[in-house]
N, C-alpha and C. Protein backbone atom coordinates (compact mmCIF):
# COMPACT_ATOMS: atom_id res chain seq x y z
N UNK A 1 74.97 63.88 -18.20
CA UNK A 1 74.18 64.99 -18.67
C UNK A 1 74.93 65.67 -19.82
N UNK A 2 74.30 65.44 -20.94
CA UNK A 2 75.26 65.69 -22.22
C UNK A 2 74.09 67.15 -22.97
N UNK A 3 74.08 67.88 -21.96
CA UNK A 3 73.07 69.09 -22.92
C UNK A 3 74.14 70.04 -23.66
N UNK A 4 73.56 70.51 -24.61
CA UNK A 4 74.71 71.52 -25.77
C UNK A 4 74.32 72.84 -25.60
N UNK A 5 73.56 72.56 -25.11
CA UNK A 5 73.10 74.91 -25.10
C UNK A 5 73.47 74.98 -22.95
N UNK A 6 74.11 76.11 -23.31
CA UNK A 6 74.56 76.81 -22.06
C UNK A 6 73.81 78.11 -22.00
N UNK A 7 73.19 78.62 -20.48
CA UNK A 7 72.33 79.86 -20.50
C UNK A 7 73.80 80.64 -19.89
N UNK A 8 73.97 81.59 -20.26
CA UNK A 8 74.96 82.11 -19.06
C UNK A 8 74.68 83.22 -18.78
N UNK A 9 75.05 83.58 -17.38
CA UNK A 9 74.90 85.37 -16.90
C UNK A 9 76.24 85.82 -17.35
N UNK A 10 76.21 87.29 -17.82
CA UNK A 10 77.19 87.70 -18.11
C UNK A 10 77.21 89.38 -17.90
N UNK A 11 77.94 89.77 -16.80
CA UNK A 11 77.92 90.75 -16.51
C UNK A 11 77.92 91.98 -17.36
N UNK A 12 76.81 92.51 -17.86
CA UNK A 12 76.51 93.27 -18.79
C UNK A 12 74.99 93.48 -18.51
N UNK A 13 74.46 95.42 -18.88
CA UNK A 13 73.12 95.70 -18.60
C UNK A 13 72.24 94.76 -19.21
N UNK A 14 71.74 93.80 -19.49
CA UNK A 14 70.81 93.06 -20.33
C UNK A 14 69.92 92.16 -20.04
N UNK A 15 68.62 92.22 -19.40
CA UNK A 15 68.02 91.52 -18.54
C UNK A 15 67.50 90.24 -19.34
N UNK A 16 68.64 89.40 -19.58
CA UNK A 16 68.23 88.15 -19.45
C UNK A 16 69.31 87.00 -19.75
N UNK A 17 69.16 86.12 -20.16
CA UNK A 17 70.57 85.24 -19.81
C UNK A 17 70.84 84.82 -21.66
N UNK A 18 72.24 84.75 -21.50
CA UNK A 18 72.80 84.34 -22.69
C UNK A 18 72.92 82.74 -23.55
N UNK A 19 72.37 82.66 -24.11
CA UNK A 19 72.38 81.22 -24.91
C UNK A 19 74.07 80.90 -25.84
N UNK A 20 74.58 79.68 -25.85
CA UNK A 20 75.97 79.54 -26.39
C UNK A 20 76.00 78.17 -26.17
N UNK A 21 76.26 77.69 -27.61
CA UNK A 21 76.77 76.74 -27.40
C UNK A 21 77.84 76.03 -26.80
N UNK A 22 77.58 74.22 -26.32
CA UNK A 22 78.81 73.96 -25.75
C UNK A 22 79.61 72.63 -26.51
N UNK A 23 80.51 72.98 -26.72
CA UNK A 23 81.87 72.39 -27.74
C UNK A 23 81.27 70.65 -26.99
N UNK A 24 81.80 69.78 -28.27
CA UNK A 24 81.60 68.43 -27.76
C UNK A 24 82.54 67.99 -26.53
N UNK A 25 83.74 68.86 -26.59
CA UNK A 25 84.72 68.20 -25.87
C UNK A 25 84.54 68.84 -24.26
N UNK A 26 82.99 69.96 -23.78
CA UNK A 26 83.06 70.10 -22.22
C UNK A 26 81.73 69.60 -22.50
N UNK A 27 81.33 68.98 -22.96
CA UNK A 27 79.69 67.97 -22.74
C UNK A 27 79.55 67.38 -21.62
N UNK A 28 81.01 66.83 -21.26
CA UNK A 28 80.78 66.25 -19.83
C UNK A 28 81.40 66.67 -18.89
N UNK A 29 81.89 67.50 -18.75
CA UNK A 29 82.16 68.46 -17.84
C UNK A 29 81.88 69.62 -17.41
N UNK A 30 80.62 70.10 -17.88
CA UNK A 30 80.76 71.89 -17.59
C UNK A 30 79.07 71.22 -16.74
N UNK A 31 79.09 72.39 -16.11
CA UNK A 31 77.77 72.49 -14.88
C UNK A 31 77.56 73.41 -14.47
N UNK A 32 76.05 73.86 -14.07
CA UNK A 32 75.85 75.40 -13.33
C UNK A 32 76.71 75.85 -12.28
N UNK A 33 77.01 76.76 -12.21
CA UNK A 33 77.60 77.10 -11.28
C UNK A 33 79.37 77.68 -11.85
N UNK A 34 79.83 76.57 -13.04
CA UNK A 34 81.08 77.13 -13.66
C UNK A 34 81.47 78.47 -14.22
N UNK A 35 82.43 79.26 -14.06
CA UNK A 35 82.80 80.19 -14.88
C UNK A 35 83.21 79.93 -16.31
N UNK A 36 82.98 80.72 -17.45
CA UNK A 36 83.14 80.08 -18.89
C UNK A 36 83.67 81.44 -19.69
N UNK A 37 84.59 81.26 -20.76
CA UNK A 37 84.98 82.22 -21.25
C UNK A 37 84.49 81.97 -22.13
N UNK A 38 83.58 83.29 -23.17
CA UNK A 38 82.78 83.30 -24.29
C UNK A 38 83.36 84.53 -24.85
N UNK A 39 82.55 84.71 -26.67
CA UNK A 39 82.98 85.50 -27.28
C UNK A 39 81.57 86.59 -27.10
N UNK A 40 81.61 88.23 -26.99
CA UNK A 40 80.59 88.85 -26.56
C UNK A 40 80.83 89.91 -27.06
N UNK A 41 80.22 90.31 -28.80
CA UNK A 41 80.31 91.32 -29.34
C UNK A 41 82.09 90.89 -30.05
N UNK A 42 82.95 92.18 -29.43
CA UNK A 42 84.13 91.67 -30.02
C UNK A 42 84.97 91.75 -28.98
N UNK A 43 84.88 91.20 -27.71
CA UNK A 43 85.54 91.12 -26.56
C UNK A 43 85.46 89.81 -26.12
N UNK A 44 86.11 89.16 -25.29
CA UNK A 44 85.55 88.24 -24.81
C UNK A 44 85.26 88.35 -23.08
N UNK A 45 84.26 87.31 -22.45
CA UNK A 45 83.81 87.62 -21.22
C UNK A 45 84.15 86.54 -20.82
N UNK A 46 83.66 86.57 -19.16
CA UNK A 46 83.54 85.72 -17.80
C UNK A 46 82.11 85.66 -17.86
N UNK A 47 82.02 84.43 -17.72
CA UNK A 47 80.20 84.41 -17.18
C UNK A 47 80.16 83.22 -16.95
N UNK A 48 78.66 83.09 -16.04
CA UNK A 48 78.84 81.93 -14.94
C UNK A 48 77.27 81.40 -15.76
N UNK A 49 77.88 79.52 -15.49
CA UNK A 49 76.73 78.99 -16.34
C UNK A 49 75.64 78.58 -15.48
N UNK A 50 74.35 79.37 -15.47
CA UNK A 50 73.60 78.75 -14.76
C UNK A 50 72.26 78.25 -14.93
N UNK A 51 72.19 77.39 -16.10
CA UNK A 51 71.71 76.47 -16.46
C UNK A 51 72.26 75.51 -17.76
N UNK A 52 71.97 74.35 -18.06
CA UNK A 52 71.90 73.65 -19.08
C UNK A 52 70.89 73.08 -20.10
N UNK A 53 70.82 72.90 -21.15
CA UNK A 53 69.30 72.72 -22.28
C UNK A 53 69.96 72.19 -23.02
N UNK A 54 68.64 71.43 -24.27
CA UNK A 54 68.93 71.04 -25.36
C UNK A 54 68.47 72.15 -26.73
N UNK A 55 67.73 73.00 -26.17
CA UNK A 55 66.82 73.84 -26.71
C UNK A 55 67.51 75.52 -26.42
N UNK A 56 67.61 76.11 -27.84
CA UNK A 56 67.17 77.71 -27.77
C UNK A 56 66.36 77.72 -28.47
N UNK A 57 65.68 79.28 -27.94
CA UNK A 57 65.09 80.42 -29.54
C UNK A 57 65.83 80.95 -30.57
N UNK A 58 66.73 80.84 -30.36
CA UNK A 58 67.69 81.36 -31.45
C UNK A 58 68.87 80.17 -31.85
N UNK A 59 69.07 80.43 -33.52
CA UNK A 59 69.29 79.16 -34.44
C UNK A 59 70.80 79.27 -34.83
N UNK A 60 71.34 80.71 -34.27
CA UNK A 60 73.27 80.72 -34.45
C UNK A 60 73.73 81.03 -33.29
N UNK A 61 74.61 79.52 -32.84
CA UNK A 61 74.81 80.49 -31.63
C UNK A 61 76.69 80.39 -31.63
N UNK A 62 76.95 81.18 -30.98
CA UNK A 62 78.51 81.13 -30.52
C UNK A 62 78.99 80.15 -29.62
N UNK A 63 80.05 79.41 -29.91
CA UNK A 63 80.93 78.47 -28.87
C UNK A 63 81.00 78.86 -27.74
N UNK A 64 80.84 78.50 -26.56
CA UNK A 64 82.00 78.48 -25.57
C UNK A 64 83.08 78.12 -25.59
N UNK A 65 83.98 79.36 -25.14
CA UNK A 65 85.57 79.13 -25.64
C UNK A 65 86.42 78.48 -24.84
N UNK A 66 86.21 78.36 -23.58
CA UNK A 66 86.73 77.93 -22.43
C UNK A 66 86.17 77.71 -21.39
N UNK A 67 86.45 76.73 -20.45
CA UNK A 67 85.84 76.31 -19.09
C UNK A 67 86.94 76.84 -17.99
N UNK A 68 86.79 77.40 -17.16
CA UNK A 68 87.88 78.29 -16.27
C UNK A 68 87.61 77.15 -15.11
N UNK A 69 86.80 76.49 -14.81
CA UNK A 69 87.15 75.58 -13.62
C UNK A 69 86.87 74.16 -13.46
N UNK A 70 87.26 73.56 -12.53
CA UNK A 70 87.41 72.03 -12.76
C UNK A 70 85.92 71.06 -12.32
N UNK A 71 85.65 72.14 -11.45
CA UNK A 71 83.89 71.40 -10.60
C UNK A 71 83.11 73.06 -10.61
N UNK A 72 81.96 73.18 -10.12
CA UNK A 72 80.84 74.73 -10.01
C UNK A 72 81.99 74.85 -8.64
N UNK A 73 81.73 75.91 -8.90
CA UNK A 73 82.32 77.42 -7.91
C UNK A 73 81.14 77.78 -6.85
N UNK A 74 79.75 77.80 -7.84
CA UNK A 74 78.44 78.21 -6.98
C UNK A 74 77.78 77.17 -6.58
N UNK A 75 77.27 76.67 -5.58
CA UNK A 75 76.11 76.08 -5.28
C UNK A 75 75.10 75.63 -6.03
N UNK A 76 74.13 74.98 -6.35
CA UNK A 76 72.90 75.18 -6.36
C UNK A 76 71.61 76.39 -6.20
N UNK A 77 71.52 76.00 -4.97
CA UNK A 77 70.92 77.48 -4.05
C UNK A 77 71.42 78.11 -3.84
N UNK A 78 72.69 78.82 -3.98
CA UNK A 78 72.96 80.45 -4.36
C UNK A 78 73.22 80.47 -5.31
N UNK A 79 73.11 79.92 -6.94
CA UNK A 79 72.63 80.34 -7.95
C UNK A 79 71.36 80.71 -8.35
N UNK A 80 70.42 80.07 -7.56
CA UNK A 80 69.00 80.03 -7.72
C UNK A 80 68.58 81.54 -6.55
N UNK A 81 69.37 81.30 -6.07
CA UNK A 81 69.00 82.78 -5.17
C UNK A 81 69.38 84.22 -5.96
N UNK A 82 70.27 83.94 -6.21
CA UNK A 82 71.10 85.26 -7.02
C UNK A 82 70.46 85.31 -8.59
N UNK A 83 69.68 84.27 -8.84
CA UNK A 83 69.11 84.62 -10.25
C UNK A 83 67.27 85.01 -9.70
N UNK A 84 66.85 84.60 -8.65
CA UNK A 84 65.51 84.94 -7.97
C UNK A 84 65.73 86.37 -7.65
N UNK A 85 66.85 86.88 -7.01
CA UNK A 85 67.23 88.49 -7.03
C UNK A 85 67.04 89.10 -7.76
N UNK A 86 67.73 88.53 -9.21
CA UNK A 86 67.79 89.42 -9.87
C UNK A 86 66.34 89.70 -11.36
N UNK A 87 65.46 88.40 -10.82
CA UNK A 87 64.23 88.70 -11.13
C UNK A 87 63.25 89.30 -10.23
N UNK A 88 63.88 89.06 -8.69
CA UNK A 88 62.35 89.92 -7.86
C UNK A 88 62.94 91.30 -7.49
N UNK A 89 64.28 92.11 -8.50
CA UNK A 89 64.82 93.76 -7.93
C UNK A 89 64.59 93.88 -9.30
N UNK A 90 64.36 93.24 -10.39
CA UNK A 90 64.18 93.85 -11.99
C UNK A 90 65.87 94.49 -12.23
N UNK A 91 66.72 93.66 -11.85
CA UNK A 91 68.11 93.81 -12.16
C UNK A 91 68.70 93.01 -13.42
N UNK A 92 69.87 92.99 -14.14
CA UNK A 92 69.34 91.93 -15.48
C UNK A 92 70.45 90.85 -14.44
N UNK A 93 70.23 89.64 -14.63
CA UNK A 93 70.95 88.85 -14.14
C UNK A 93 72.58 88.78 -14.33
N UNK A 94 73.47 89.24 -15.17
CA UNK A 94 74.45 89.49 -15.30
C UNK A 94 74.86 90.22 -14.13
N UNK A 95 74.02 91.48 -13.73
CA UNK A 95 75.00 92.35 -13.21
C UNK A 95 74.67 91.98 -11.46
N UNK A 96 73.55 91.10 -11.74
CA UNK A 96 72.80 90.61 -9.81
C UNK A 96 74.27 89.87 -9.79
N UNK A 97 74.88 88.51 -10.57
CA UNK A 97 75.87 88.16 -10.40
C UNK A 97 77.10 88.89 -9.94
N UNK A 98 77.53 89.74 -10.70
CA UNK A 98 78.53 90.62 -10.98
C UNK A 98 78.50 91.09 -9.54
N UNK A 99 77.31 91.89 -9.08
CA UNK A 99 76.91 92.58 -7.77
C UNK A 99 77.30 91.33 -6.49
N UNK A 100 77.01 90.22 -6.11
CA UNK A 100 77.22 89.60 -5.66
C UNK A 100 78.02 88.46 -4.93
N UNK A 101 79.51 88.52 -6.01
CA UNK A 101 80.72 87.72 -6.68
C UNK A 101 81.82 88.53 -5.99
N UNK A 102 82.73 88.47 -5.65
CA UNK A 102 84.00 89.00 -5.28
C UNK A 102 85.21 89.38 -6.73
N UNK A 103 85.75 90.59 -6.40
CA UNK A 103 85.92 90.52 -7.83
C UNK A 103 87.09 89.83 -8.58
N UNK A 104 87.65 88.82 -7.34
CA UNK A 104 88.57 87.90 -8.33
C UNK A 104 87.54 86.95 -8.42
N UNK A 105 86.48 86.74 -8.61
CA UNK A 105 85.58 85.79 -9.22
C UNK A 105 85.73 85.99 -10.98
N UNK A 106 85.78 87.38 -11.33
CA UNK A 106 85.33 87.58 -12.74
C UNK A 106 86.81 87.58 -13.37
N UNK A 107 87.63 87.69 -12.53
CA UNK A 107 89.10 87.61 -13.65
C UNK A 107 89.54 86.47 -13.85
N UNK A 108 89.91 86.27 -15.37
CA UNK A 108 90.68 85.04 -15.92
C UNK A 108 91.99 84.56 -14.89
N UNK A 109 91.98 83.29 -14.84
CA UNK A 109 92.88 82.78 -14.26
C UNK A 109 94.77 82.81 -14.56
N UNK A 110 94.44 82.89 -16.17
CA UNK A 110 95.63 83.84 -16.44
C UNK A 110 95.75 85.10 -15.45
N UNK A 111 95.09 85.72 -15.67
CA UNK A 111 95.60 87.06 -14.80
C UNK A 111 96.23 86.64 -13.36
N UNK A 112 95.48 85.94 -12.94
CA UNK A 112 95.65 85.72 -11.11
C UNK A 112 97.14 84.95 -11.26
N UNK A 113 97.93 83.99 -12.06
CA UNK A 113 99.03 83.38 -12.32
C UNK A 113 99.71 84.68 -12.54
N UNK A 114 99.57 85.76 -13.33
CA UNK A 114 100.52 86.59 -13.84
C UNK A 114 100.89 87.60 -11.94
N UNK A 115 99.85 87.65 -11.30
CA UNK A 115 100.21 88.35 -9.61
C UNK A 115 100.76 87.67 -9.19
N UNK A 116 100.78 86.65 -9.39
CA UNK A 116 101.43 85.27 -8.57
C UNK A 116 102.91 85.20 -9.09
N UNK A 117 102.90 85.28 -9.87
CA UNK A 117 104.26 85.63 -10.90
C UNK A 117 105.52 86.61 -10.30
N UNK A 118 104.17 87.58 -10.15
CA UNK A 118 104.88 89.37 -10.04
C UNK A 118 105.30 89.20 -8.54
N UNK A 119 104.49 88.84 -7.97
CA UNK A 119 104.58 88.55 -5.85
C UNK A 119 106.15 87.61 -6.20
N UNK A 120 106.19 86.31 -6.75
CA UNK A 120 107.55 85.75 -6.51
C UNK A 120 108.76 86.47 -6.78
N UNK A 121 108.41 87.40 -8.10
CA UNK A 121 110.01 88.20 -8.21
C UNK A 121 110.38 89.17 -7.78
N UNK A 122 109.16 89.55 -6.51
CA UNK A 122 109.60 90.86 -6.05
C UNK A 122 110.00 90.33 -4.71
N UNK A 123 109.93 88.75 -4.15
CA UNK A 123 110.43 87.87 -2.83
C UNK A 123 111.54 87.91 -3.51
N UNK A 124 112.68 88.23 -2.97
CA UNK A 124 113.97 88.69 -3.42
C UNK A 124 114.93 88.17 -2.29
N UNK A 125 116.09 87.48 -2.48
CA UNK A 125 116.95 86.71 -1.15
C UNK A 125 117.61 88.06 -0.76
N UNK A 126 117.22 87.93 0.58
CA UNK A 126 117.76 89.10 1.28
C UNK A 126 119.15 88.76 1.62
N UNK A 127 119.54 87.78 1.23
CA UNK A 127 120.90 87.76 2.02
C UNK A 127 122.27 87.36 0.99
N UNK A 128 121.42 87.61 -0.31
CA UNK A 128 122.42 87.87 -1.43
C UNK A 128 121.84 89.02 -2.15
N UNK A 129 121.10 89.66 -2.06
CA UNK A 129 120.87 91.45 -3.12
C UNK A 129 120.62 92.16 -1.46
N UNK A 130 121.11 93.72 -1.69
CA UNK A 130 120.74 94.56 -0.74
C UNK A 130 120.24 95.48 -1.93
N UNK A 131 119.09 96.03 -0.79
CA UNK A 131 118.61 97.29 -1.65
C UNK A 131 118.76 98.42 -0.81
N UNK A 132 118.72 99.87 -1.80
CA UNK A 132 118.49 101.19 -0.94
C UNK A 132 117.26 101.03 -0.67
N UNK A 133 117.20 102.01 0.44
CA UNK A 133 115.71 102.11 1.18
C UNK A 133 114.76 102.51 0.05
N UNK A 134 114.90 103.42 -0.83
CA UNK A 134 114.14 103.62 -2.32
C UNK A 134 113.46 101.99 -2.94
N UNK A 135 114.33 101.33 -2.98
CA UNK A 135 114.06 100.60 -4.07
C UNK A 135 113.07 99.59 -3.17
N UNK A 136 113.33 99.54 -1.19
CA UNK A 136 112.61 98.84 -0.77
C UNK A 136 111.13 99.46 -0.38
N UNK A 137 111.24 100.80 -0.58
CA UNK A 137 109.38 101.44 -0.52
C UNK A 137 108.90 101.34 -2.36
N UNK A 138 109.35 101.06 -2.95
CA UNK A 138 109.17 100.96 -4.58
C UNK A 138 108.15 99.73 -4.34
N UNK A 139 109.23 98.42 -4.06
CA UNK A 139 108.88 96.44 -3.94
C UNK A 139 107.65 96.83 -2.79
N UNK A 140 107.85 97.87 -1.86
CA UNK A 140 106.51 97.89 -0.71
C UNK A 140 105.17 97.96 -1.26
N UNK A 141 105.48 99.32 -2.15
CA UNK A 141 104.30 100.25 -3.08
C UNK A 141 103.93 98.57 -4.11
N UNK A 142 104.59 98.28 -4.43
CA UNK A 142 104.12 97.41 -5.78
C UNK A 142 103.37 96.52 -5.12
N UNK A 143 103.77 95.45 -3.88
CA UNK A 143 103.17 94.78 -3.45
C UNK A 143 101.78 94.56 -2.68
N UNK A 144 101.90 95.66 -2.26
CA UNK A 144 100.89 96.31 -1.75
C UNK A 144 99.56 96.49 -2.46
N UNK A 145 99.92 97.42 -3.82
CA UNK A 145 98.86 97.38 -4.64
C UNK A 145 98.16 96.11 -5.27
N UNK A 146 99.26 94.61 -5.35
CA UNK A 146 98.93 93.53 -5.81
C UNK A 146 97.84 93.14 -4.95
N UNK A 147 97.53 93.41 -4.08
CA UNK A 147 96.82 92.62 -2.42
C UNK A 147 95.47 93.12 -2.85
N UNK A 148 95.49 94.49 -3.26
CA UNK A 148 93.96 95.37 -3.42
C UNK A 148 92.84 94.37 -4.82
């Protein structure tokens, strides 16, 4: 399935789905259900592709910049559910997603490596560094907040 236009939801007020092109080189790899990093205004987003075409209405479109995963994340039928939501509550489909998703769904995978990062250097060998009790409610406080 070699289609070039990607619809994507993208968490933002806008009731309806985003058109973007897709680079020759994820033609055969990207599928509903994937997370995709696009360019949106002058930010870039997370949004989940949930459909594929050969066809838009509109004649410029923007790349997809990145594919964040290796196979769909979503289903089938709970994409089709969560986009039926968000046409039978008059919600725009971006945010039915958004509403529905856990919210390490929408963060770049960079980010989640960089906690993963921060969690190993604060595992500290207890039996070569001692700390004051300060510095061990500091590593408590930090870690702690990583979890939330």
């Amino acid at each position: 399935m070699n289609k070039s236009i990607a619809r994507i939801a993208i968490p933002v007020p806008v009731y309806k789905l985003f058109d973007y092109r897709v680079p020759a080189e994820l033609r055969g790899s990207i599928a509903p259900g994937m997370r995709v990093q696009v360019p949106f205004g002058r930010q870039r987003k997370i949004g989940v592709v949930v459909q594929l075409g050969d066809k838009s209405e509109f004649k410029r479109l923007k790349n997809i910049e990145a594919l964040l995963d290796e196979t769909p994340l979503l289903p089938p039928p709970l994409l089709e559910l969560i986009h039926w939501g968000a046409r039978h509550y008059l919600t725009p489909p971006g945010e039915a997603f958004h509403a529905v998703l856990p919210a390490n769904f929408w963060r770049a995978p960079r980010q989640r490596r960089k906690v993963a990062e921060l969690k190993a250097v604060l595992t500290y060998d207890r039996k070569h560094i001692t700390l004051s009790p300060e510095q061990k409610d500091a590593i408590g406080a930090i870690w702690s907040s990583l979890d939330e």
